[in-house]
Protein backbone atom coordinates (compact mmCIF):
# COMPACT_ATOMS: atom_id res chain seq x y z
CA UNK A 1 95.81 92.38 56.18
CA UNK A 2 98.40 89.33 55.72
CA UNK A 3 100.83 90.58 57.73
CA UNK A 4 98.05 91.56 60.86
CA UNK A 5 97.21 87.95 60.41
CA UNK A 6 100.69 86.64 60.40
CA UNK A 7 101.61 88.77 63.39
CA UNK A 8 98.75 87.50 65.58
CA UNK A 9 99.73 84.40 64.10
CA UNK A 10 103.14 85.07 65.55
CA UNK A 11 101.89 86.29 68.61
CA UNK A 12 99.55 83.24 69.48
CA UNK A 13 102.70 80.71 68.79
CA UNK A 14 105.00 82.66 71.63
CA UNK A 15 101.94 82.70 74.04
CA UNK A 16 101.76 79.28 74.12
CA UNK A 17 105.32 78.59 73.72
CA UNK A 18 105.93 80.21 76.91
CA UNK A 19 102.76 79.50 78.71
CA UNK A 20 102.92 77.26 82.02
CA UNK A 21 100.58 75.52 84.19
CA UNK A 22 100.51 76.01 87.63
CA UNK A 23 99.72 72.59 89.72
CA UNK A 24 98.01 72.67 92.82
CA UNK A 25 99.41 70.66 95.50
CA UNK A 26 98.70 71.96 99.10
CA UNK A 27 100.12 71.44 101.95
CA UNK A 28 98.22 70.72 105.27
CA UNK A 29 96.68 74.14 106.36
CA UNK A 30 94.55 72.61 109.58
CA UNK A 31 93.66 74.76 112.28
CA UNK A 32 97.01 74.10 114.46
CA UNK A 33 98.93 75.29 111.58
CA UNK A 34 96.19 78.44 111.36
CA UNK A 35 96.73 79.36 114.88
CA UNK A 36 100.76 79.07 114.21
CA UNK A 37 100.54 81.25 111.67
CA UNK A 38 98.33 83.96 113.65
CA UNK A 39 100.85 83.70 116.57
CA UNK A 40 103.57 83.94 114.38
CA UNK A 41 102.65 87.47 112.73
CA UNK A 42 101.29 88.41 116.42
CA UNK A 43 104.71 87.69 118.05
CA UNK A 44 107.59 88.29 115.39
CA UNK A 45 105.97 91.47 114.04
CA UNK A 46 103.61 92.55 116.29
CA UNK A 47 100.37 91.89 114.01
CA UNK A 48 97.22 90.73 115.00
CA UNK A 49 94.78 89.35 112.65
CA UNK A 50 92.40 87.28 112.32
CA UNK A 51 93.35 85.49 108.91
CA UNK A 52 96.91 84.57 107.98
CA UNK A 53 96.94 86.47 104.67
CA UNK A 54 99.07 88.81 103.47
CA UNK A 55 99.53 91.52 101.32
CA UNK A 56 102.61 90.47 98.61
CA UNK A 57 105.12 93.54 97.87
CA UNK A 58 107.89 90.77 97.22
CA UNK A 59 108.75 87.29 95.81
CA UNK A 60 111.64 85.39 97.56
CA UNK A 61 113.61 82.81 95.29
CA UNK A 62 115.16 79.91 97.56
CA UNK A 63 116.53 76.49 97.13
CA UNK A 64 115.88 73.26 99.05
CA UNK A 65 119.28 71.60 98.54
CA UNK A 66 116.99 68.61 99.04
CA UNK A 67 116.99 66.29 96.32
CA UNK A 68 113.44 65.55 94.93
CA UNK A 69 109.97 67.55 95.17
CA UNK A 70 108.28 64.51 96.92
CA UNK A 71 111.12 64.62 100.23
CA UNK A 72 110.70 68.88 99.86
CA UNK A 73 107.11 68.56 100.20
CA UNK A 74 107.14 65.72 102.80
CA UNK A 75 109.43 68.30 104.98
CA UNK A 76 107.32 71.19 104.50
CA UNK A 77 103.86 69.21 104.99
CA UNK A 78 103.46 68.80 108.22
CA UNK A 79 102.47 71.81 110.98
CA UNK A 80 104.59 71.90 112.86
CA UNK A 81 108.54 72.15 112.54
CA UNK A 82 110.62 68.84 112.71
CA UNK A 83 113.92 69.22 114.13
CA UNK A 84 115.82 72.46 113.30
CA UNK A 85 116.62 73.86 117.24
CA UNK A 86 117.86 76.72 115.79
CA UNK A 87 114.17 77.67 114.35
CA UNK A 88 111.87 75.77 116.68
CA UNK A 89 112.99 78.74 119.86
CA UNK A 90 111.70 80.98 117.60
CA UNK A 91 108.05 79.44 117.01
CA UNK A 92 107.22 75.66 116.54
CA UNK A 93 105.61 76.77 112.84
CA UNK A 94 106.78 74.43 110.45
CA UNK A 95 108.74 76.44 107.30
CA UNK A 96 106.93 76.25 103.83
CA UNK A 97 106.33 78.48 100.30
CA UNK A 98 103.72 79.36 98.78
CA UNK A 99 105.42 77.73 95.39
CA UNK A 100 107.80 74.87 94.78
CA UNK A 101 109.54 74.45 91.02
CA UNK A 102 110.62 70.49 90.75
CA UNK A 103 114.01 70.21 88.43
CA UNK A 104 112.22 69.94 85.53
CA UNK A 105 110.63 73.15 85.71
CA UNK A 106 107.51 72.14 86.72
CA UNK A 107 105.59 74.53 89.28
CA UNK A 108 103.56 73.44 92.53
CA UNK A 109 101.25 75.98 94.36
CA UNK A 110 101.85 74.81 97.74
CA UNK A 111 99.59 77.75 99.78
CA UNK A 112 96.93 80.28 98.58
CA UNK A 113 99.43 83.21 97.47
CA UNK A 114 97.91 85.72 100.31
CA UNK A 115 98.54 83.09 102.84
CA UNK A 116 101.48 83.58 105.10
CA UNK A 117 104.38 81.06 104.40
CA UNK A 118 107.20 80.94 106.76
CA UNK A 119 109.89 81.21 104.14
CA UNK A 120 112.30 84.63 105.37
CA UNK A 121 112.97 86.04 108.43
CA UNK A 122 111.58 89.30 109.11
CA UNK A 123 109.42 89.76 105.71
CA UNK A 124 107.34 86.85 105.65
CA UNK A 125 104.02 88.98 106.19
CA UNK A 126 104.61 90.41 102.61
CA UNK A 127 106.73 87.86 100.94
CA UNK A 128 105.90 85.22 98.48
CA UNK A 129 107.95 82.38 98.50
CA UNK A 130 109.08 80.45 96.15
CA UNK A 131 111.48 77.48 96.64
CA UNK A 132 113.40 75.47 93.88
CA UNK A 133 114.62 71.93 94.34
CA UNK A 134 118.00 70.83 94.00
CA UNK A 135 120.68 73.23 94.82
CA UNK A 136 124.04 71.54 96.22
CA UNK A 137 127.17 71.51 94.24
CA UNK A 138 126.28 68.14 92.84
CA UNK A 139 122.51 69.10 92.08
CA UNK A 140 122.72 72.60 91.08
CA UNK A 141 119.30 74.54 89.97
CA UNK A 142 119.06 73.91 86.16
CA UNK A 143 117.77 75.90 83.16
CA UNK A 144 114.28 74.51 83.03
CA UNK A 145 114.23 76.31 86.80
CA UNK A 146 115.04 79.41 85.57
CA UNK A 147 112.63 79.55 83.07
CA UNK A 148 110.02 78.94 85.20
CA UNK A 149 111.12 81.29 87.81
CA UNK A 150 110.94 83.82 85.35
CA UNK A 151 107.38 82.81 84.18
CA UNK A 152 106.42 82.62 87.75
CA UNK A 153 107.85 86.05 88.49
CA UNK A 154 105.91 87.94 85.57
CA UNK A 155 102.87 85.51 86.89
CA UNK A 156 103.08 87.15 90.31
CA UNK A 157 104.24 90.58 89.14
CA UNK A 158 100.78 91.46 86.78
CA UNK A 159 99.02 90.19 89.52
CA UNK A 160 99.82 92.09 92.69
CA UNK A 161 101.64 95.10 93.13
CA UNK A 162 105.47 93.64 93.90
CA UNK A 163 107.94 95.98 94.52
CA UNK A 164 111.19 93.38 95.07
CA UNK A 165 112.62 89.74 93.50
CA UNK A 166 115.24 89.34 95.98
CA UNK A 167 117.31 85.60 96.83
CA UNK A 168 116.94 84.64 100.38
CA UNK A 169 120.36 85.72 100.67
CA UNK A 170 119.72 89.37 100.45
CA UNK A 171 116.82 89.16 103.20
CA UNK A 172 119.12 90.97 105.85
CA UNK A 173 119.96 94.02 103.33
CA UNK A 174 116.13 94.75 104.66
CA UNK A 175 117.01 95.49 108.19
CA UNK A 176 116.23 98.89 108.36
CA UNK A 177 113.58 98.78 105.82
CA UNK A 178 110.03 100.08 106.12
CA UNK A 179 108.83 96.53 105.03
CA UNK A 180 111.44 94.76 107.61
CA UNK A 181 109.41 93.68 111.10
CA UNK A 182 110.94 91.55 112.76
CA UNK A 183 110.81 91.94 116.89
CA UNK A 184 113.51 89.43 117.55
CA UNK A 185 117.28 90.99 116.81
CA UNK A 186 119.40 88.00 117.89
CA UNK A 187 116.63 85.93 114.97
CA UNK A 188 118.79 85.57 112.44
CA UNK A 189 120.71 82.93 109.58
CA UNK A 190 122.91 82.66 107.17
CA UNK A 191 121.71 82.23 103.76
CA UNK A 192 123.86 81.61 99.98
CA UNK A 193 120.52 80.35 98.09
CA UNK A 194 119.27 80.35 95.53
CA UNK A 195 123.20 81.88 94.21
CA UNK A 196 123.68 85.14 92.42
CA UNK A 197 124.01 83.60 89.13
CA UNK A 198 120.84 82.99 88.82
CA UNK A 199 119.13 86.11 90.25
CA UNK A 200 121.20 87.66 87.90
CA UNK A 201 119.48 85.42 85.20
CA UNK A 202 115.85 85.83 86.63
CA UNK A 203 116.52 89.32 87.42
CA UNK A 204 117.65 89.82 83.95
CA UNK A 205 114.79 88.12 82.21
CA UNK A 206 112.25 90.13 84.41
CA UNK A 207 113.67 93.69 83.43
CA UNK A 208 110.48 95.28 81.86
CA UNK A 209 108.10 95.20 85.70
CA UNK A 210 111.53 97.42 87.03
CA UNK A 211 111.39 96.09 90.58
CA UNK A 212 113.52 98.21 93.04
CA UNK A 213 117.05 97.62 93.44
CA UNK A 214 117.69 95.59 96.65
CA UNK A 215 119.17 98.12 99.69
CA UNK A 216 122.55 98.28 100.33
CA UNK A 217 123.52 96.63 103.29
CA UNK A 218 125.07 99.17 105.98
């Protein structure tokens, strides 16, 4: 009997040890960025819906390489995209994530998780994004990030059914996958975040949901 007491004990110590509060801080969702959103599944992957939700199979770890979580969310707030040519031919929908994780670990819901973020080319109608401030080679993503990428993750992963946890780097290894849908071959750009030191840490942390190993790219 003392040692079922000390175990749950035990147990109820590491749930709250590791336990972490989501924060809800949303970014404008009006009815221009609705519409965006609708065209954007109608004309980069040929579906038409009525709601911009979607069904998550994958989370997608980023970084912002900007500095603070009040200038990330300032660029991601409004509709519509400011500046970036090289995005605005391919729809005027500004980019966002569902999530943001400041420095110091803490983690933002920035969109309901079944609404569509544009976050990855090609598998934003099943991707969850999540983005992590900081990540130039003087601001580099810290531990208190990976931590809570790795609470996130497990968050997500007993909630829906995800098959991948892939960087934004590794979106192109999709390109001839089932869940890949994008229309436009010449859309593409080069990506390094959020590093492969620490998917390798977040991947390693996350073992026991065994997502699928990433494709090869051919």
């Amino acid at each position: 009997m003392k040692h079922a007491i000390l175990f749950m004990a035990l147990a109820l110590l590491s749930s709250c040890a590791t336990h972490k509060e989501i924060i809800d801080k949303s970014l404008i969702f009006d009815e221009q960025r609705k519409a965006l959103t609708l065209e954007y599944l109608k004309e980069h992957y040929n579906l038409e819906q009525e709601e911009p939700t979607i069904v998550p199979k994958m989370i997608v770890l980023h970084w912002t390489v900007i500095p603070t979580f009040e200038k990330s969310f300032e660029t991601f707030n409004p509709s519509t995209l400011p500046g970036r040519p090289d995005l605005q031919a391919a729809s005027a929908l500004n980019v966002s994530s569902q999530f943001m994780v400041d420095r110091d670990g803490t983690i933002y819901r920035l969109l309901p998780e079944t609404i569509m973020a544009r976050h990855v080319i090609g598998l934003n109608h099943c991707a969850i994004g999540v983005e992590n401030i900081g990540g130039s080679d003087d601001l580099p993503l810290t531990k208190a990030q990976v931590k809570a990428n790795v609470w996130l993750v497990d968050y997500l992963a007993n909630k829906y059914d995800i098959e991948y946890v892939i960087g934004h780097y590794e979106y192109t290894n999709f390109e001839d996958h089932e869940l890949w849908l994008e229309k436009d071959d010449g859309y593409r750009t080069e990506k390094t975040d959020p590093g492969a030191d620490f998917m390798m840490k977040v991947r390693k942390a996350t073992s026991i949901h065994n997502f699928k190993p990433v494709p090869s790219k051919k």
